[in-house]
PDB file of N, CA and C in Angstrom:
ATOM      1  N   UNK A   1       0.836  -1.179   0.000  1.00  0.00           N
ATOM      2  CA  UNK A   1       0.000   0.000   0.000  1.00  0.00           C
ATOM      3  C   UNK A   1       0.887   1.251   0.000  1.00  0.00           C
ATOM      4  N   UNK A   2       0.326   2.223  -1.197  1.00  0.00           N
ATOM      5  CA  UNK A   2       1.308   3.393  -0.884  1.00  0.00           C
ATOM      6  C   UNK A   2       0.778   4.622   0.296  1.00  0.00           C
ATOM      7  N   UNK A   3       1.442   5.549   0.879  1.00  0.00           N
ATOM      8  CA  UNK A   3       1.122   6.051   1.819  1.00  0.00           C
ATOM      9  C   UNK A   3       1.074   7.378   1.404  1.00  0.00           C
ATOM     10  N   UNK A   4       0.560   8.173   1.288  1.00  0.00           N
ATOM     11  CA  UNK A   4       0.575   9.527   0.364  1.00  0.00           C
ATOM     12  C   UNK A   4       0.678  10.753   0.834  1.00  0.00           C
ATOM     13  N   UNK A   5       1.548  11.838   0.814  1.00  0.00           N
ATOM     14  CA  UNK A   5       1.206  13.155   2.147  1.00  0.00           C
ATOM     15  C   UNK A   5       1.601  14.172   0.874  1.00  0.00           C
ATOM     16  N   UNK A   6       0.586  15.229   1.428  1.00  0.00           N
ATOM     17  CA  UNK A   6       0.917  16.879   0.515  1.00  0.00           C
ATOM     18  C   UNK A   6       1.446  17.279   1.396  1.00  0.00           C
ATOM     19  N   UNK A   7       2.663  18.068   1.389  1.00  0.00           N
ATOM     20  CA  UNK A   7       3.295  18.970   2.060  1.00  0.00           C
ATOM     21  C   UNK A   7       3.163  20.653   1.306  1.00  0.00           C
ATOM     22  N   UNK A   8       2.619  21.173   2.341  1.00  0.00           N
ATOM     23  CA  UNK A   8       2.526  22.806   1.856  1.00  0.00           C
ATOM     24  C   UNK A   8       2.737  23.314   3.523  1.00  0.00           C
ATOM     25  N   UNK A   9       3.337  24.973   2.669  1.00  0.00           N
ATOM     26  CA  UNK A   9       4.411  25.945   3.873  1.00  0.00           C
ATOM     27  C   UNK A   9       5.296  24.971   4.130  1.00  0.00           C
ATOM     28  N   UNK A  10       5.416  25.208   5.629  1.00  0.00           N
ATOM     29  CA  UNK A  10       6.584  24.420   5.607  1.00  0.00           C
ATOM     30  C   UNK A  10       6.226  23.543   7.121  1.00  0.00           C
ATOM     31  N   UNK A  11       6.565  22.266   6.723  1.00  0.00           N
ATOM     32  CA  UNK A  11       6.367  20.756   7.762  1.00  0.00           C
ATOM     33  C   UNK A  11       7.335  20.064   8.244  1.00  0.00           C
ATOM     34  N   UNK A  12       6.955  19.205   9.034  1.00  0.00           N
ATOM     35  CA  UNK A  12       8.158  18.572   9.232  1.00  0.00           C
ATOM     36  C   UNK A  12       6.820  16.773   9.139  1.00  0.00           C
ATOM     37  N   UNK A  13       7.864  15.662   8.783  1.00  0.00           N
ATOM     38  CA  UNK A  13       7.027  14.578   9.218  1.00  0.00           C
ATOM     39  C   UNK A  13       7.959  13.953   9.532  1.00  0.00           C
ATOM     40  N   UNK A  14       7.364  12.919  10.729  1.00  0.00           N
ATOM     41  CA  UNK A  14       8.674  12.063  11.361  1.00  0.00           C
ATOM     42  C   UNK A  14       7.586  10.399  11.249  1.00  0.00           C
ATOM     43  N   UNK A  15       8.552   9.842  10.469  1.00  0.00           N
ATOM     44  CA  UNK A  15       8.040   8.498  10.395  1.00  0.00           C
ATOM     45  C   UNK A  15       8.795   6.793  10.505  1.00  0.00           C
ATOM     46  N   UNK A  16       8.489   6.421  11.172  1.00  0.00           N
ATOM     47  CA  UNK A  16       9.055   5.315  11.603  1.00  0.00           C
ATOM     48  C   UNK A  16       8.822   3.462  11.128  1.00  0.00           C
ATOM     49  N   UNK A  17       9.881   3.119  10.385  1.00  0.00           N
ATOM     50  CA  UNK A  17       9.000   1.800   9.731  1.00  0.00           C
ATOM     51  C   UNK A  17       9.311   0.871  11.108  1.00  0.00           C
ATOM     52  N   UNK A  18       8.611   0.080  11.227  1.00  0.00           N
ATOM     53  CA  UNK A  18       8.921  -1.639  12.019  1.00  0.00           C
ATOM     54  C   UNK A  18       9.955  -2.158  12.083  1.00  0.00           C
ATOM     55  N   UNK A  19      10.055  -2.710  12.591  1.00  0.00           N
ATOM     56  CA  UNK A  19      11.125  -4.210  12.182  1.00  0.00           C
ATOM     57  C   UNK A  19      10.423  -4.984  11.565  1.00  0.00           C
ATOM     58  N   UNK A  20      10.919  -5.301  10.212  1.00  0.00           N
ATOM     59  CA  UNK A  20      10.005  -6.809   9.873  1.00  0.00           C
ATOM     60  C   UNK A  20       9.203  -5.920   8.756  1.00  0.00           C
ATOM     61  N   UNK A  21       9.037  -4.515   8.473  1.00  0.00           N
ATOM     62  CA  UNK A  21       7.650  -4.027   8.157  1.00  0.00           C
ATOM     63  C   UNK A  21       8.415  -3.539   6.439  1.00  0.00           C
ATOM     64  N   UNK A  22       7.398  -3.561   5.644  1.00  0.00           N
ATOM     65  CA  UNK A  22       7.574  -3.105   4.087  1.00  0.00           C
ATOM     66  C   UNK A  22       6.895  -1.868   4.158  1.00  0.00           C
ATOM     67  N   UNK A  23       6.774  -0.747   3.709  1.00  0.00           N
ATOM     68  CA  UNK A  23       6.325   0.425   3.290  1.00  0.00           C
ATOM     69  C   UNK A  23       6.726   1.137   2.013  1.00  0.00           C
ATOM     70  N   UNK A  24       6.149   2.207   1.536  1.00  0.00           N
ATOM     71  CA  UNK A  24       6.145   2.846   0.198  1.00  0.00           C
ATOM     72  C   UNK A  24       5.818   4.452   0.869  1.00  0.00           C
ATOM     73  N   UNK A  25       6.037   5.470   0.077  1.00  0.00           N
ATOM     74  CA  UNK A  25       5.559   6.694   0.459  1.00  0.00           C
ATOM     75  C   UNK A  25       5.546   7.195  -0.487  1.00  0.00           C
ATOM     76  N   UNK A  26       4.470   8.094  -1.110  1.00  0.00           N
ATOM     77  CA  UNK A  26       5.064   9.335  -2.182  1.00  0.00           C
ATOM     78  C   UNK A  26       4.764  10.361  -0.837  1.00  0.00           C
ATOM     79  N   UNK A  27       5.596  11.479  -1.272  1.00  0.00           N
ATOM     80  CA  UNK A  27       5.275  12.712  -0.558  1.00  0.00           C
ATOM     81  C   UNK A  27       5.564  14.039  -1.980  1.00  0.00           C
ATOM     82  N   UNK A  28       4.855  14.676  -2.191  1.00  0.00           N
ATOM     83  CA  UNK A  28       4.791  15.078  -2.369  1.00  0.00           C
ATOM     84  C   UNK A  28       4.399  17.207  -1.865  1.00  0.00           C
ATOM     85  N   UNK A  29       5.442  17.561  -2.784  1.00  0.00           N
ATOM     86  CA  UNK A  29       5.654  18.843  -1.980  1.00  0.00           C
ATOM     87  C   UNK A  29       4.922  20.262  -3.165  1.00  0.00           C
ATOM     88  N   UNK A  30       3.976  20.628  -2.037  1.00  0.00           N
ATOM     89  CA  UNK A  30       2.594  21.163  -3.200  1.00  0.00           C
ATOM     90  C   UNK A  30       3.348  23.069  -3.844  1.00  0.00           C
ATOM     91  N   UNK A  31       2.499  23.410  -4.766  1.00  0.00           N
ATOM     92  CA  UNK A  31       3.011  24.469  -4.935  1.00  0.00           C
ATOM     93  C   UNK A  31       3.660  25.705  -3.717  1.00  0.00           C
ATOM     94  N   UNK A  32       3.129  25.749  -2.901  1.00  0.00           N
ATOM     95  CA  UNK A  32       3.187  26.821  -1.465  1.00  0.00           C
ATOM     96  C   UNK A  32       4.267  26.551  -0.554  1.00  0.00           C
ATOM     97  N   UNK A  33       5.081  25.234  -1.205  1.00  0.00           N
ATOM     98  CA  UNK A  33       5.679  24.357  -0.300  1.00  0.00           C
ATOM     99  C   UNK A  33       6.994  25.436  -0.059  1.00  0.00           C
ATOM    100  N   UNK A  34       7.218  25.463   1.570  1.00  0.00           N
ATOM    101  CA  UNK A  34       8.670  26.275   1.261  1.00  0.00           C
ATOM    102  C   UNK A  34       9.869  25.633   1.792  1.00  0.00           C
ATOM    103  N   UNK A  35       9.105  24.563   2.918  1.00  0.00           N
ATOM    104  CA  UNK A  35      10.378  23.504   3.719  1.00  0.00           C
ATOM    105  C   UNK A  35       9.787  22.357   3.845  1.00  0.00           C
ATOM    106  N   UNK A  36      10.574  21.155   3.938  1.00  0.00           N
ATOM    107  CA  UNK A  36      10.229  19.625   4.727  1.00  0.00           C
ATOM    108  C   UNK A  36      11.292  19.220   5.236  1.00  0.00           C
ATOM    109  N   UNK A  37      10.722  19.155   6.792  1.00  0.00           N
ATOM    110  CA  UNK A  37      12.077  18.314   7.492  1.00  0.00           C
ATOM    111  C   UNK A  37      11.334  16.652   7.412  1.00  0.00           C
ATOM    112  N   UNK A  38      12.391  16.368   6.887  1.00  0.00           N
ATOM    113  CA  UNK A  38      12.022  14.091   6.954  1.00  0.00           C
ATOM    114  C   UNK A  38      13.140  13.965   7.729  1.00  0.00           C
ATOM    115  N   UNK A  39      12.198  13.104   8.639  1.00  0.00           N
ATOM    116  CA  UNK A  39      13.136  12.367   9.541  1.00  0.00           C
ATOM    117  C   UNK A  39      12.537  10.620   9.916  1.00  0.00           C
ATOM    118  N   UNK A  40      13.095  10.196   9.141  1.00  0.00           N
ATOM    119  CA  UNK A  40      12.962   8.526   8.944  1.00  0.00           C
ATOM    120  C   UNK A  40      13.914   7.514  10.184  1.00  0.00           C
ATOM    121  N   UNK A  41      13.193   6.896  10.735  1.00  0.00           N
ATOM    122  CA  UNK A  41      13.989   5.778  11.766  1.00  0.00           C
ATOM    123  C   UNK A  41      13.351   4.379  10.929  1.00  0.00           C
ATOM    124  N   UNK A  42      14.392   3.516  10.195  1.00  0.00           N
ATOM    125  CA  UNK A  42      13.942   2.076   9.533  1.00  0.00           C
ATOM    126  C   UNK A  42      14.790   1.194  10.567  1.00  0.00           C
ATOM    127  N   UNK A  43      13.639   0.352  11.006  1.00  0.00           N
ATOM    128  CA  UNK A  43      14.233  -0.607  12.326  1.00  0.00           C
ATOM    129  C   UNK A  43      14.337  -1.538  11.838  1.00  0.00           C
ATOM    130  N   UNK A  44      15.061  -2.798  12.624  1.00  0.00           N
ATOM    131  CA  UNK A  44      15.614  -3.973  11.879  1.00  0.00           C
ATOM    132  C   UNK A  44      15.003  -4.776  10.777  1.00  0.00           C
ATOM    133  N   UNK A  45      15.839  -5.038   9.983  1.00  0.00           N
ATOM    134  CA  UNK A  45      15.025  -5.873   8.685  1.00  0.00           C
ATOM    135  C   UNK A  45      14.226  -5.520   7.997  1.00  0.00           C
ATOM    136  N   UNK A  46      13.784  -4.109   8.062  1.00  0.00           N
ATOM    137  CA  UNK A  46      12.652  -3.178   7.284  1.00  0.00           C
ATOM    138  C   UNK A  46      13.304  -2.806   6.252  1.00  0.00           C
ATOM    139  N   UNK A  47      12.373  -2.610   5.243  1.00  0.00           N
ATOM    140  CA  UNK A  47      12.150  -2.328   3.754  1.00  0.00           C
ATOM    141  C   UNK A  47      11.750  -1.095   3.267  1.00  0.00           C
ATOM    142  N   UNK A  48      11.969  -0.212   3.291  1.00  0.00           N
ATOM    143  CA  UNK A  48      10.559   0.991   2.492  1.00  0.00           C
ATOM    144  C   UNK A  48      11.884   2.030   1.404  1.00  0.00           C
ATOM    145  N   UNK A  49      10.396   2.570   0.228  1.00  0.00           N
ATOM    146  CA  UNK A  49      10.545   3.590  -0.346  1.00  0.00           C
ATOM    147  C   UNK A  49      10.135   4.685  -0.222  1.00  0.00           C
ATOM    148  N   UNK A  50      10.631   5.454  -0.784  1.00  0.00           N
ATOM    149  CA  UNK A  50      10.278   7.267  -0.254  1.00  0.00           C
ATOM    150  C   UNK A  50      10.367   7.550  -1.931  1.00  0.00           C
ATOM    151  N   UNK A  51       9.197   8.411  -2.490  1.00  0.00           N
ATOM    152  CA  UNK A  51       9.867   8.826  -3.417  1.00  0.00           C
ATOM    153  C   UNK A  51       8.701  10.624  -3.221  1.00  0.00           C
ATOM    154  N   UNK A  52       9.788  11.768  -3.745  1.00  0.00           N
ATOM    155  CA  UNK A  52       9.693  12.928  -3.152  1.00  0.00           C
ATOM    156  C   UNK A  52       9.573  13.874  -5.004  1.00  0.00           C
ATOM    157  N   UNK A  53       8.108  14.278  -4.600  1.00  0.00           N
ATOM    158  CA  UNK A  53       8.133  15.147  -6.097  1.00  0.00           C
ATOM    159  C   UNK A  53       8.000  16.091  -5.767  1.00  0.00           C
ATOM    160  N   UNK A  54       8.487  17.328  -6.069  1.00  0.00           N
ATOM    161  CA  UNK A  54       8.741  18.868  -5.736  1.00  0.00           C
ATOM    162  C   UNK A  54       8.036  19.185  -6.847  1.00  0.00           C
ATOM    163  N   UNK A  55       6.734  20.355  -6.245  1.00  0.00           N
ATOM    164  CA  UNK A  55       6.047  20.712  -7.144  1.00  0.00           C
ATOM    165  C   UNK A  55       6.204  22.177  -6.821  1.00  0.00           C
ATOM    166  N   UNK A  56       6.807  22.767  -5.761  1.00  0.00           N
ATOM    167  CA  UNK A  56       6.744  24.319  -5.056  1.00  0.00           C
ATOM    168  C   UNK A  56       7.350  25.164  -6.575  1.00  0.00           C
ATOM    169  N   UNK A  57       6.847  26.020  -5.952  1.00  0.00           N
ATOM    170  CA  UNK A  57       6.456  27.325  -7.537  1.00  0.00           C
ATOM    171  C   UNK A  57       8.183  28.489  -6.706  1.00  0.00           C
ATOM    172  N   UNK A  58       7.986  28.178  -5.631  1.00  0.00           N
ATOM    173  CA  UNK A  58       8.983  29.423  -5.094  1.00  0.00           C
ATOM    174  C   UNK A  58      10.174  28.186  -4.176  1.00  0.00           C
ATOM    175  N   UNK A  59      11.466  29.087  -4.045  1.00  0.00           N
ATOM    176  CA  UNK A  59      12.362  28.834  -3.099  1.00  0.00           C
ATOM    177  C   UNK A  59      11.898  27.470  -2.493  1.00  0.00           C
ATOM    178  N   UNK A  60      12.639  26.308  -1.967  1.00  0.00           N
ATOM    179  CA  UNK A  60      11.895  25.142  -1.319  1.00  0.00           C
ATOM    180  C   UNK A  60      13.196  25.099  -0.710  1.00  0.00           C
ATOM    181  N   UNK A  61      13.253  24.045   0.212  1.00  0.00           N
ATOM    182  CA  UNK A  61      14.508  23.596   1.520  1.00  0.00           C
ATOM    183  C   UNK A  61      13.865  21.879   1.554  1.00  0.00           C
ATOM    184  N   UNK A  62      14.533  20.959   1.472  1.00  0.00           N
ATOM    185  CA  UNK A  62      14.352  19.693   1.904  1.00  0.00           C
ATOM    186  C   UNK A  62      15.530  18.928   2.676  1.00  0.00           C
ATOM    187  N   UNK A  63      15.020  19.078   3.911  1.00  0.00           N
ATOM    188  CA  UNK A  63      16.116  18.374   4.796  1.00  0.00           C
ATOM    189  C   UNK A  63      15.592  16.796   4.905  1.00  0.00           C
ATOM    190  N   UNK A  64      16.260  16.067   4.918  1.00  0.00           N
ATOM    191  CA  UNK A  64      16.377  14.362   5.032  1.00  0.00           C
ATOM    192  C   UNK A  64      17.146  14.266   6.147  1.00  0.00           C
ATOM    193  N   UNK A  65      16.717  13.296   7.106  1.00  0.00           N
ATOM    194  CA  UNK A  65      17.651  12.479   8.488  1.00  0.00           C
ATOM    195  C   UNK A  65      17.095  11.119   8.443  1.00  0.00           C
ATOM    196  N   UNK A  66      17.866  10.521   7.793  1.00  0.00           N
ATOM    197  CA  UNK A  66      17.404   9.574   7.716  1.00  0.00           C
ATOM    198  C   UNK A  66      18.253   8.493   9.210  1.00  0.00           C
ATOM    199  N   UNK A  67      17.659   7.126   9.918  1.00  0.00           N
ATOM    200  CA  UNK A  67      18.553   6.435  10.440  1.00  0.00           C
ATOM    201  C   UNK A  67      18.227   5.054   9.997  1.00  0.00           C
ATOM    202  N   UNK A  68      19.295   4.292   9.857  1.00  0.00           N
ATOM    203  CA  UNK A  68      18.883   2.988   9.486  1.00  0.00           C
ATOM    204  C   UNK A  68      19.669   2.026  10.535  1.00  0.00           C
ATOM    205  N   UNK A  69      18.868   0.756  10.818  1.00  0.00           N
ATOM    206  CA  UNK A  69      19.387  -0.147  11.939  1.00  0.00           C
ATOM    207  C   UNK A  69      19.761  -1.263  11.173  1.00  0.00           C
ATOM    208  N   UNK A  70      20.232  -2.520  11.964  1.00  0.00           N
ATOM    209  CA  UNK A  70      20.697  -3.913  11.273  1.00  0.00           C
ATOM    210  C   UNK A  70      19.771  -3.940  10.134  1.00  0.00           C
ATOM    211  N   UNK A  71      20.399  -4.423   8.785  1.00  0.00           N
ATOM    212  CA  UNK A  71      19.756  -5.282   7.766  1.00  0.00           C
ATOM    213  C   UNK A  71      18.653  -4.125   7.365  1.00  0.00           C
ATOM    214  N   UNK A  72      18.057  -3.186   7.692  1.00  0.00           N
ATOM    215  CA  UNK A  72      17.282  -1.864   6.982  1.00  0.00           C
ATOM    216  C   UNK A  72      17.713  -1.523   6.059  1.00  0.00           C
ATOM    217  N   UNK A  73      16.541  -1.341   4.985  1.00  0.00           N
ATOM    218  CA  UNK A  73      17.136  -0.917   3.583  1.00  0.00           C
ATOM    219  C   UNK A  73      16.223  -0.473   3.049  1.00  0.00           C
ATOM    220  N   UNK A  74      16.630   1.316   2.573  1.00  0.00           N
ATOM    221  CA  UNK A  74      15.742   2.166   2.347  1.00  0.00           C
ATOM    222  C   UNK A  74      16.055   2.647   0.728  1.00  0.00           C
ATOM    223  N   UNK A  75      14.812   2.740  -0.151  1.00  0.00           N
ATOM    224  CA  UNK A  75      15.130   3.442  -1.633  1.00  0.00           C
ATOM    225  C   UNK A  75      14.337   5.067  -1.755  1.00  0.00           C
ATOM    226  N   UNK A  76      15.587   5.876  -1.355  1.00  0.00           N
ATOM    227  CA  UNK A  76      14.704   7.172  -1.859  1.00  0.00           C
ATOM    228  C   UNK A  76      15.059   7.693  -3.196  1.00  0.00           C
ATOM    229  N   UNK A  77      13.813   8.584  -3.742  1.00  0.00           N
ATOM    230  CA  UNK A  77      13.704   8.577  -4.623  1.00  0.00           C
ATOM    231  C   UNK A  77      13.359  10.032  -5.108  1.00  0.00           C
ATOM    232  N   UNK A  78      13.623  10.765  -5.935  1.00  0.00           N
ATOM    233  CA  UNK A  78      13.392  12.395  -5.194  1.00  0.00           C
ATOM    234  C   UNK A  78      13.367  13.065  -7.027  1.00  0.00           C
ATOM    235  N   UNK A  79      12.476  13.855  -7.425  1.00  0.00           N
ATOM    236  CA  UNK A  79      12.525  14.141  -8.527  1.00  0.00           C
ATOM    237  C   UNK A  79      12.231  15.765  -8.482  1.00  0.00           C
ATOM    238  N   UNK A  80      12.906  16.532  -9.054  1.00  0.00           N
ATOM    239  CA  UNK A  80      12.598  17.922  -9.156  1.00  0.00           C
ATOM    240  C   UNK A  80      12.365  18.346 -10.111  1.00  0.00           C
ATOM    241  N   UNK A  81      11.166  19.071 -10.292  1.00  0.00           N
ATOM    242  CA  UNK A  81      10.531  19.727 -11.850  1.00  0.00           C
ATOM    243  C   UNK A  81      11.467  21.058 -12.192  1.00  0.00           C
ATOM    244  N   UNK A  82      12.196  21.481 -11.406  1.00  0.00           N
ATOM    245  CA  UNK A  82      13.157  22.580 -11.694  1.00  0.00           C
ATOM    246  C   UNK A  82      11.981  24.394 -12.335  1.00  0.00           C
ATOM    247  N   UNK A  83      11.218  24.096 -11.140  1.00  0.00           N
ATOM    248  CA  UNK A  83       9.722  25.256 -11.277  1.00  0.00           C
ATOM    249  C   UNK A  83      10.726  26.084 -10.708  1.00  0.00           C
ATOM    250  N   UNK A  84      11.430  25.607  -9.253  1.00  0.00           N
ATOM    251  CA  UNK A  84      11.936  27.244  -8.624  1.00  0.00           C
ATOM    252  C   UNK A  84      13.019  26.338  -7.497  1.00  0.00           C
ATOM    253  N   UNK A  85      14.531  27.320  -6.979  1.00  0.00           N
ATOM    254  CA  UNK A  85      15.406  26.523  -6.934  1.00  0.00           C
ATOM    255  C   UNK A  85      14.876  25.274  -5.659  1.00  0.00           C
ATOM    256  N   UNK A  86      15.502  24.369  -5.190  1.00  0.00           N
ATOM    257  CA  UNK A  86      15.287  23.479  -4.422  1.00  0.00           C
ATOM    258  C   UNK A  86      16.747  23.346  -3.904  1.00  0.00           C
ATOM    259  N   UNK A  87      16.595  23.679  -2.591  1.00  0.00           N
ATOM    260  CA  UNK A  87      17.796  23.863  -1.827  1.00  0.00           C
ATOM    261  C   UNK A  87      18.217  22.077  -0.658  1.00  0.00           C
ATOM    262  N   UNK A  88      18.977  21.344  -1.123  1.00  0.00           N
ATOM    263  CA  UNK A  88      18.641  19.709  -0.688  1.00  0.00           C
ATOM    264  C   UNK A  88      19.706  19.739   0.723  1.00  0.00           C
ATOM    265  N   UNK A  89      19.608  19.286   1.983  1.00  0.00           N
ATOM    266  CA  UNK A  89      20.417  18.112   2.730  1.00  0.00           C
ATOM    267  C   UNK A  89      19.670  17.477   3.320  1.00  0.00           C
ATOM    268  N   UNK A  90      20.960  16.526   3.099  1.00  0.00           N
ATOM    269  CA  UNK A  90      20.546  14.983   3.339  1.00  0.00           C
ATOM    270  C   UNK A  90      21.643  14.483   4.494  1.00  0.00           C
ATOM    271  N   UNK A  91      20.852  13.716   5.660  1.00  0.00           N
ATOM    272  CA  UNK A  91      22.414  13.143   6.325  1.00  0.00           C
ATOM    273  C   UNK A  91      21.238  11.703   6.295  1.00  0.00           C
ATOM    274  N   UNK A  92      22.107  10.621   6.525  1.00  0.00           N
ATOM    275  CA  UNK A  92      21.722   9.209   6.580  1.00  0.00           C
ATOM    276  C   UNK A  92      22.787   8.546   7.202  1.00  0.00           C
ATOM    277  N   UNK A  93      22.124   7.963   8.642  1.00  0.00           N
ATOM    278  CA  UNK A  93      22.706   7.085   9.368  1.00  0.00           C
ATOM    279  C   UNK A  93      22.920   5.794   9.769  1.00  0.00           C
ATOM    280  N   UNK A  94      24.032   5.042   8.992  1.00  0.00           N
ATOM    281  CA  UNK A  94      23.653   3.333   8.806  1.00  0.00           C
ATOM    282  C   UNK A  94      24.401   2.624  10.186  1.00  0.00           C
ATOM    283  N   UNK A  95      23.404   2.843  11.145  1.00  0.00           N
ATOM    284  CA  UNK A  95      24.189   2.785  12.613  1.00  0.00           C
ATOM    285  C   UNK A  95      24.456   1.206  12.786  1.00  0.00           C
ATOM    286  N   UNK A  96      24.049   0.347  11.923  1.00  0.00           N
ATOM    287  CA  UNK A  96      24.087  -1.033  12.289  1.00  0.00           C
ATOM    288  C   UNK A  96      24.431  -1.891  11.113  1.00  0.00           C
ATOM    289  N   UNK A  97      24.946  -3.196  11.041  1.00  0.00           N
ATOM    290  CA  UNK A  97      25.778  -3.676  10.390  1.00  0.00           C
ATOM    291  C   UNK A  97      24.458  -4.124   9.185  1.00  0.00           C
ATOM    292  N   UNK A  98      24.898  -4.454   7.908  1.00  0.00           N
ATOM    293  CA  UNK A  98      23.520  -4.707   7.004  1.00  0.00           C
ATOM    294  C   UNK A  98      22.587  -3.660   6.407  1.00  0.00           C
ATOM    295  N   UNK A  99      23.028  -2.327   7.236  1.00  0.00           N
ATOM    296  CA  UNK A  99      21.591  -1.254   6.329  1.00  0.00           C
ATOM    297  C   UNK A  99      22.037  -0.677   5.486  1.00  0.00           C
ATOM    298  N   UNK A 100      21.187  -0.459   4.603  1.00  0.00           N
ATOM    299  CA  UNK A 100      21.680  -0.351   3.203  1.00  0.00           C
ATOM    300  C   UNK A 100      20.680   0.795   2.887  1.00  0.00           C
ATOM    301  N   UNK A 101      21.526   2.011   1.907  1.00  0.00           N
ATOM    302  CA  UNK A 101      20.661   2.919   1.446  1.00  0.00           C
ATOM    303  C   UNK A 101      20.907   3.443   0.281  1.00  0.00           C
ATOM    304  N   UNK A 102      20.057   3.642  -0.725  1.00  0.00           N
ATOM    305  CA  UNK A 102      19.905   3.563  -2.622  1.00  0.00           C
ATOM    306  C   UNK A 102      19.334   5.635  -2.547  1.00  0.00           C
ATOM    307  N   UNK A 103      19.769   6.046  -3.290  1.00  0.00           N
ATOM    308  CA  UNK A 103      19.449   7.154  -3.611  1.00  0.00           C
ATOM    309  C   UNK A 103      19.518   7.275  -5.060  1.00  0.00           C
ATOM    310  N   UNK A 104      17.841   8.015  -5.677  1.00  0.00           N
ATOM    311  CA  UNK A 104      18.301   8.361  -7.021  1.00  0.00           C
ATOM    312  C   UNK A 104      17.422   9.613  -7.605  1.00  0.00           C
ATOM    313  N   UNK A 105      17.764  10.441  -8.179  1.00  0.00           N
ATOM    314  CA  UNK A 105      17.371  11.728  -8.476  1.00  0.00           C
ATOM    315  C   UNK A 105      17.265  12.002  -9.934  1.00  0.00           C
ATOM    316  N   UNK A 106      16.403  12.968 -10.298  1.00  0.00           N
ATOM    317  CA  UNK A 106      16.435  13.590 -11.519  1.00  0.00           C
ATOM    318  C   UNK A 106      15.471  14.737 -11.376  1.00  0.00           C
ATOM    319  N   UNK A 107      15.915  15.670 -12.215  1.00  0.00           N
ATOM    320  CA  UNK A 107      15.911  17.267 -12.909  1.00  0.00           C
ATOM    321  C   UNK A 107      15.067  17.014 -13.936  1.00  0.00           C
ATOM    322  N   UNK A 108      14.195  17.911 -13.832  1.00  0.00           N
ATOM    323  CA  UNK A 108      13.542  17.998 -15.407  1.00  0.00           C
ATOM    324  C   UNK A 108      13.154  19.472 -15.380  1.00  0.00           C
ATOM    325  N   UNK A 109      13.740  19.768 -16.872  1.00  0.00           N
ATOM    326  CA  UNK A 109      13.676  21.349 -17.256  1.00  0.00           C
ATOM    327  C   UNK A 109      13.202  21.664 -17.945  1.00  0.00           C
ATOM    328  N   UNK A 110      12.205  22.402 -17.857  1.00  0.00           N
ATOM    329  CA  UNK A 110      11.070  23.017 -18.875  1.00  0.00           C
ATOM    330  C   UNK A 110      11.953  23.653 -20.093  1.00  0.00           C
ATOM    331  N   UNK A 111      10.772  23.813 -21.371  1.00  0.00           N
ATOM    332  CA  UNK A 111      11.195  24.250 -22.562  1.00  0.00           C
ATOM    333  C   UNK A 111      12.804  24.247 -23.019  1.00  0.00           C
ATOM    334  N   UNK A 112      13.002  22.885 -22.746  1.00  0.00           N
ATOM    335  CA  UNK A 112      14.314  22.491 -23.916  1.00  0.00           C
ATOM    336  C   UNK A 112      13.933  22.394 -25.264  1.00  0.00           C
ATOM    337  N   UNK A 113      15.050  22.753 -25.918  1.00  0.00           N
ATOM    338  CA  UNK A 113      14.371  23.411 -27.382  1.00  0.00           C
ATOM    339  C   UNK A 113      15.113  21.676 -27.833  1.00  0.00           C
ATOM    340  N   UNK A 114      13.994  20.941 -28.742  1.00  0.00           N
ATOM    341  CA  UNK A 114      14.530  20.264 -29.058  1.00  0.00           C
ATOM    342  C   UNK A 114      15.641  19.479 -29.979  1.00  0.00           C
ATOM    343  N   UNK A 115      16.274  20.961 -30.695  1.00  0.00           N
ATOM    344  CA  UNK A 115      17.356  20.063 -31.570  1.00  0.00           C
ATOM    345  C   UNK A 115      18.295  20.488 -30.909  1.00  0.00           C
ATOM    346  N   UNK A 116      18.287  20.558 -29.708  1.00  0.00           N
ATOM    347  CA  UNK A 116      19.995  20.017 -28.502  1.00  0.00           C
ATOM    348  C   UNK A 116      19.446  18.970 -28.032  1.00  0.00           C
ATOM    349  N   UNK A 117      18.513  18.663 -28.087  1.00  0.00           N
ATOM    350  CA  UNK A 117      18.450  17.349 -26.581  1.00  0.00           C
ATOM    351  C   UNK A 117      19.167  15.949 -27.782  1.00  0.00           C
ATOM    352  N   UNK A 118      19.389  15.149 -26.885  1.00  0.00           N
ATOM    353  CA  UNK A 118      20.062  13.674 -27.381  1.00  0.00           C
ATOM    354  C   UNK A 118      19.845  12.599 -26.611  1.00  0.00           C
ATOM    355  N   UNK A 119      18.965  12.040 -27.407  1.00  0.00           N
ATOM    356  CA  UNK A 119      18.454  10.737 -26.888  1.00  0.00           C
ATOM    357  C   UNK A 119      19.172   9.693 -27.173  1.00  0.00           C
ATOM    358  N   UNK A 120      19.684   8.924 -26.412  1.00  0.00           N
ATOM    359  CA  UNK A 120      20.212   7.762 -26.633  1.00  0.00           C
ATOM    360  C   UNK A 120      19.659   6.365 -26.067  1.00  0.00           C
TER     361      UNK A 120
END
């Protein structure tokens, strides 16, 4: 099941997976959005994704704290429409032997004229 949150102004959410537990998240960050503090605790043997779409029209801040315990293994996932700048840190803490953490990002920029782009 995915778990779904709008973030507008500015929030903080603090969320915590199980031991043992699978999860998914989109969060999404609405036009008005100006900050999100994430602060993630994945306890033993837990699974989850995060994936983070920036939709804010003005200035944004996204802080990440992430902690991970034995064998935890987290995929975030974070995409920016490049509407207005997005200012990123991230700290992630793999305090225990086995946790594992995947990060992957992409930019997308309005009105590229298309005989530069190159598709391969």
């Amino acid at each position: 099941m995915l778990n779904r949150f709008d973030v507008h102004n500015s929030e903080t959410l603090n969320i915590q997976i199980d031991r043992h537990d699978q999860k998914s998240y989109l969060i999404e960050l609405s036009k008005d959005c100006t900050k999100l503090d994430l602060r993630v605790e994945c306890l033993e043997n837990s699974f989850s994704k995060f994936f983070i779409l920036n939709h804010a029209e003005n200035a944004c801040e996204l802080n990440i704290n992430m902690v991970l315990k034995q064998d935890a293994n987290c995929q975030m996932g974070v995409l920016d429409l490049e509407k207005s700048p997005l200012k990123w840190n991230h700290y992630v803490d793999l305090q225990e032997p086995g946790a594992e953490y995947e990060i992957l990002s992409v930019n997308c920029v309005r009105n590229i004229s298309k005989k530069y782009a190159i598709w391969k």
